[in-house]
Protein backbone atom coordinates (compact mmCIF):
# COMPACT_ATOMS: atom_id res chain seq x y z
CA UNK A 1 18.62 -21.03 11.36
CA UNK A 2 15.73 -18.65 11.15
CA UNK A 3 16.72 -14.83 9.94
CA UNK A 4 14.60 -12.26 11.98
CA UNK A 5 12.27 -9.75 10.57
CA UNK A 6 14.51 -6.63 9.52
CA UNK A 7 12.92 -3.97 11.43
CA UNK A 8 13.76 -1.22 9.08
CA UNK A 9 11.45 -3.09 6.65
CA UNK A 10 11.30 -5.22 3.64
CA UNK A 11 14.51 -5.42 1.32
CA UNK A 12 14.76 -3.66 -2.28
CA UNK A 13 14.91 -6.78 -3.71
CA UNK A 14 11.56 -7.84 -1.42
CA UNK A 15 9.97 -4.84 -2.82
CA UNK A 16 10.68 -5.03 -6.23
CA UNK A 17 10.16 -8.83 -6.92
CA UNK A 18 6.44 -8.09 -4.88
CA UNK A 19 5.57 -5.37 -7.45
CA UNK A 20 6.81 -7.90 -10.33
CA UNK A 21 4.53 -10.74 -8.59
CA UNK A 22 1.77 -7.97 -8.13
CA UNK A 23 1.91 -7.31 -11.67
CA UNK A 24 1.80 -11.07 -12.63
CA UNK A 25 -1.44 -11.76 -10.74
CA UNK A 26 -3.24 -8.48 -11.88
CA UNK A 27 -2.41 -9.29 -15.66
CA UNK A 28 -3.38 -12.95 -15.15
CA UNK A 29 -6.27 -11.96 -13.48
CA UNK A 30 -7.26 -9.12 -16.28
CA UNK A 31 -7.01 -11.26 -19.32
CA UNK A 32 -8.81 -13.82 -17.62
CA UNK A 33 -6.18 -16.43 -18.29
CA UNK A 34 -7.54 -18.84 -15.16
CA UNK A 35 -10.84 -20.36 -15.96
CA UNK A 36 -13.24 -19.70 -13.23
CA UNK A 37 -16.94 -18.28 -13.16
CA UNK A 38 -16.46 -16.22 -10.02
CA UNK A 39 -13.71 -14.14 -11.38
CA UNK A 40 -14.80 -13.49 -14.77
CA UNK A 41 -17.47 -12.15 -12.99
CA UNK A 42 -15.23 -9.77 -10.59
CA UNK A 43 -12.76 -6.91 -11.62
CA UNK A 44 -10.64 -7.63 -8.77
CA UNK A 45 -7.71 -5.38 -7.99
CA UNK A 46 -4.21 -6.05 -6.51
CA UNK A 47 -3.32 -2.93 -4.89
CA UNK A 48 -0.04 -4.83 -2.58
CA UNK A 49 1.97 -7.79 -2.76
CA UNK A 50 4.34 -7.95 0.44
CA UNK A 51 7.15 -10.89 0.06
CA UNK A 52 8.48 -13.53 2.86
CA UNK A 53 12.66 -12.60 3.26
CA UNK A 54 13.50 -16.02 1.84
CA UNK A 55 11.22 -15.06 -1.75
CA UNK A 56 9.14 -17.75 -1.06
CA UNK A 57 5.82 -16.71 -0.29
CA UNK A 58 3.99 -14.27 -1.70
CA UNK A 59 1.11 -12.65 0.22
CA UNK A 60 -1.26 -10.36 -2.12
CA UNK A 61 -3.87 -8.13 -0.89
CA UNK A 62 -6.97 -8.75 -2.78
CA UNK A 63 -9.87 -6.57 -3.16
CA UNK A 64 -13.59 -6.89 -5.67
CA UNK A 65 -14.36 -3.29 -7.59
CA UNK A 66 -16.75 -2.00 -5.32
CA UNK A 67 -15.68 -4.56 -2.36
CA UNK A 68 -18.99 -7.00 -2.67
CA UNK A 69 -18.22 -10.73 -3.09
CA UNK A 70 -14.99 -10.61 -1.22
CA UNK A 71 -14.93 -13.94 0.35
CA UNK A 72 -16.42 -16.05 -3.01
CA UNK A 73 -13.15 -14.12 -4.81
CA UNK A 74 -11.11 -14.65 -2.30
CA UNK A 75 -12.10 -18.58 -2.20
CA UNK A 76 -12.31 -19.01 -5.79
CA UNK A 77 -8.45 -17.41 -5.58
CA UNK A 78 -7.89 -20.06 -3.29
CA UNK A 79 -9.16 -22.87 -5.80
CA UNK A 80 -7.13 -21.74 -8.27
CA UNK A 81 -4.25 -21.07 -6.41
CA UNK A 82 -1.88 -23.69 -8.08
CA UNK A 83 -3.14 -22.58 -11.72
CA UNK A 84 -1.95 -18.73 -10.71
CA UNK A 85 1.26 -19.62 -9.05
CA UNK A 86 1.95 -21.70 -12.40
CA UNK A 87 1.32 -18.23 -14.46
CA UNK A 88 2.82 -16.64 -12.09
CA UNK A 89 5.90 -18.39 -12.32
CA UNK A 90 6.18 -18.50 -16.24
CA UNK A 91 5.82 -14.25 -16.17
CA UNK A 92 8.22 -13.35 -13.59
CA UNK A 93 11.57 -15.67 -13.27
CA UNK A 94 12.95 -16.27 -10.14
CA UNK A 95 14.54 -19.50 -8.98
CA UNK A 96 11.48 -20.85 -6.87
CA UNK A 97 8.11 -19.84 -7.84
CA UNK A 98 6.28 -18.48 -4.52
CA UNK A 99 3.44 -20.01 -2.65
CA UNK A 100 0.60 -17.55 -3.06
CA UNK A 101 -1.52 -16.51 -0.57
CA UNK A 102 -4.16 -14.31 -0.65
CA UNK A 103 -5.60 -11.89 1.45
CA UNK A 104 -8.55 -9.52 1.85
CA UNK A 105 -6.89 -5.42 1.50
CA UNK A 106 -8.39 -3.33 4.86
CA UNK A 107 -6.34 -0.38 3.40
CA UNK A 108 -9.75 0.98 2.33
CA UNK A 109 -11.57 0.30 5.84
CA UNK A 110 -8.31 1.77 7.63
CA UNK A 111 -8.98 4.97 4.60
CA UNK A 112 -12.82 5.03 5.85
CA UNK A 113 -12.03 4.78 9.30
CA UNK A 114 -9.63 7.50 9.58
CA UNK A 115 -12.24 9.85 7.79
CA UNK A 116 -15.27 9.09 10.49
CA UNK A 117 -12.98 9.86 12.85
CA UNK A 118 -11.55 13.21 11.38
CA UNK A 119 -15.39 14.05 11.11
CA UNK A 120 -16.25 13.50 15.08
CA UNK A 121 -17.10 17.04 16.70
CA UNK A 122 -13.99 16.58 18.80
CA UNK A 123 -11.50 17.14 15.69
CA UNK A 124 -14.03 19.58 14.30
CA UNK A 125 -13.97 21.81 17.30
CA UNK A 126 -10.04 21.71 17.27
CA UNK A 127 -9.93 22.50 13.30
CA UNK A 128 -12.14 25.07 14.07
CA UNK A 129 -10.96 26.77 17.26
CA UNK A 130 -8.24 29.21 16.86
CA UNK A 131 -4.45 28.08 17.28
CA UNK A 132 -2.36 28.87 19.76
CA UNK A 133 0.57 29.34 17.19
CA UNK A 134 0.45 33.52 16.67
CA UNK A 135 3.97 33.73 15.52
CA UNK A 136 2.47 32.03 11.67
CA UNK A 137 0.70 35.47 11.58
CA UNK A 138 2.89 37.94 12.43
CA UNK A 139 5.34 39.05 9.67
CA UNK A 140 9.60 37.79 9.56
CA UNK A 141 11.26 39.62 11.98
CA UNK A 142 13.80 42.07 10.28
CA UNK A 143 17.28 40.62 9.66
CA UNK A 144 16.16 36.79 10.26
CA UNK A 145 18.05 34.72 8.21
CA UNK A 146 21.30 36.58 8.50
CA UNK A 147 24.20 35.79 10.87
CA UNK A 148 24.89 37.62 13.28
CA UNK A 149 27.21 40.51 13.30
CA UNK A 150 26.18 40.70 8.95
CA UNK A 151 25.77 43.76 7.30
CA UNK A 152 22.31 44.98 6.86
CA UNK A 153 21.66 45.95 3.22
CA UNK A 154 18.88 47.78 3.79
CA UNK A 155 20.20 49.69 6.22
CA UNK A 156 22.02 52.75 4.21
């Protein structure tokens, strides 16, 4: 029977055996434990690992310092897929060892995206024009806070 996707989001457990596998990959990948040319020629980082409910696949978000090369890394990841899940699997332990797949991260195009568009004239004009919202500038109205009916200190 298939279990549908929880919409509230993935489980502690998902999250915390993703950062583990996240971890894995990253150190594998920093000490150069897999023997490949293409990436001991990258610094490649691993900013996400999300998890499949079931703990069996492993998707991680890949992305070359300075984003060049991303689809020879991502290929040569690929190749050496078996290799990493084999490292992988000796570093964290979990009953199965995940299938790895690997993905290129868009968080940074999303990032770059969201700043041209907080830079068109439109949301420049609106930063710019004055708000509508006076009642930031005037000062607390006496007594706000209190219950009605209270006692005014100040008052005497």
């Amino acid at each position: 029977m298939a279990q549908k996707q929880n919409p509230a989001g993935p489980s502690h457990r998902q999250q915390r055996v993703a950062e583990l596998i996240r971890h894995a990959i990253a150190e594998v990948l920093q000490r150069g434990d897999i023997q490949d040319a293409v990436l001991s020629a990258h610094v490649i980082t691993v900013p996400e690992v999300r998890m499949s409910p079931d703990l069996k696949l492993a998707t991680a978000y890949i992305m070359p310092l300075g984003g060049l090369n991303e689809a020879p890394v991502i290929a040569a990841l690929e190749r050496n897929k078996k290799a990493l899940r084999q490292e992988v699997a000796r570093r964290v332990n979990l009953k199965f060892a995940p299938d790895l797949r690997f993905l290129r991260d868009e968080t940074f195009d999303e990032a770059d995206r969201i700043d041209a568009l907080l830079r068109t004239d439109k949301v420049r004009r609106d930063l710019e024009s004055p708000g509508t919202d006076e009642a930031t500038d005037e000062a607390p109205h006496a007594g706000a806070g209190k219950p009605a009916g209270a006692p005014d200190p100040d008052a005497a």
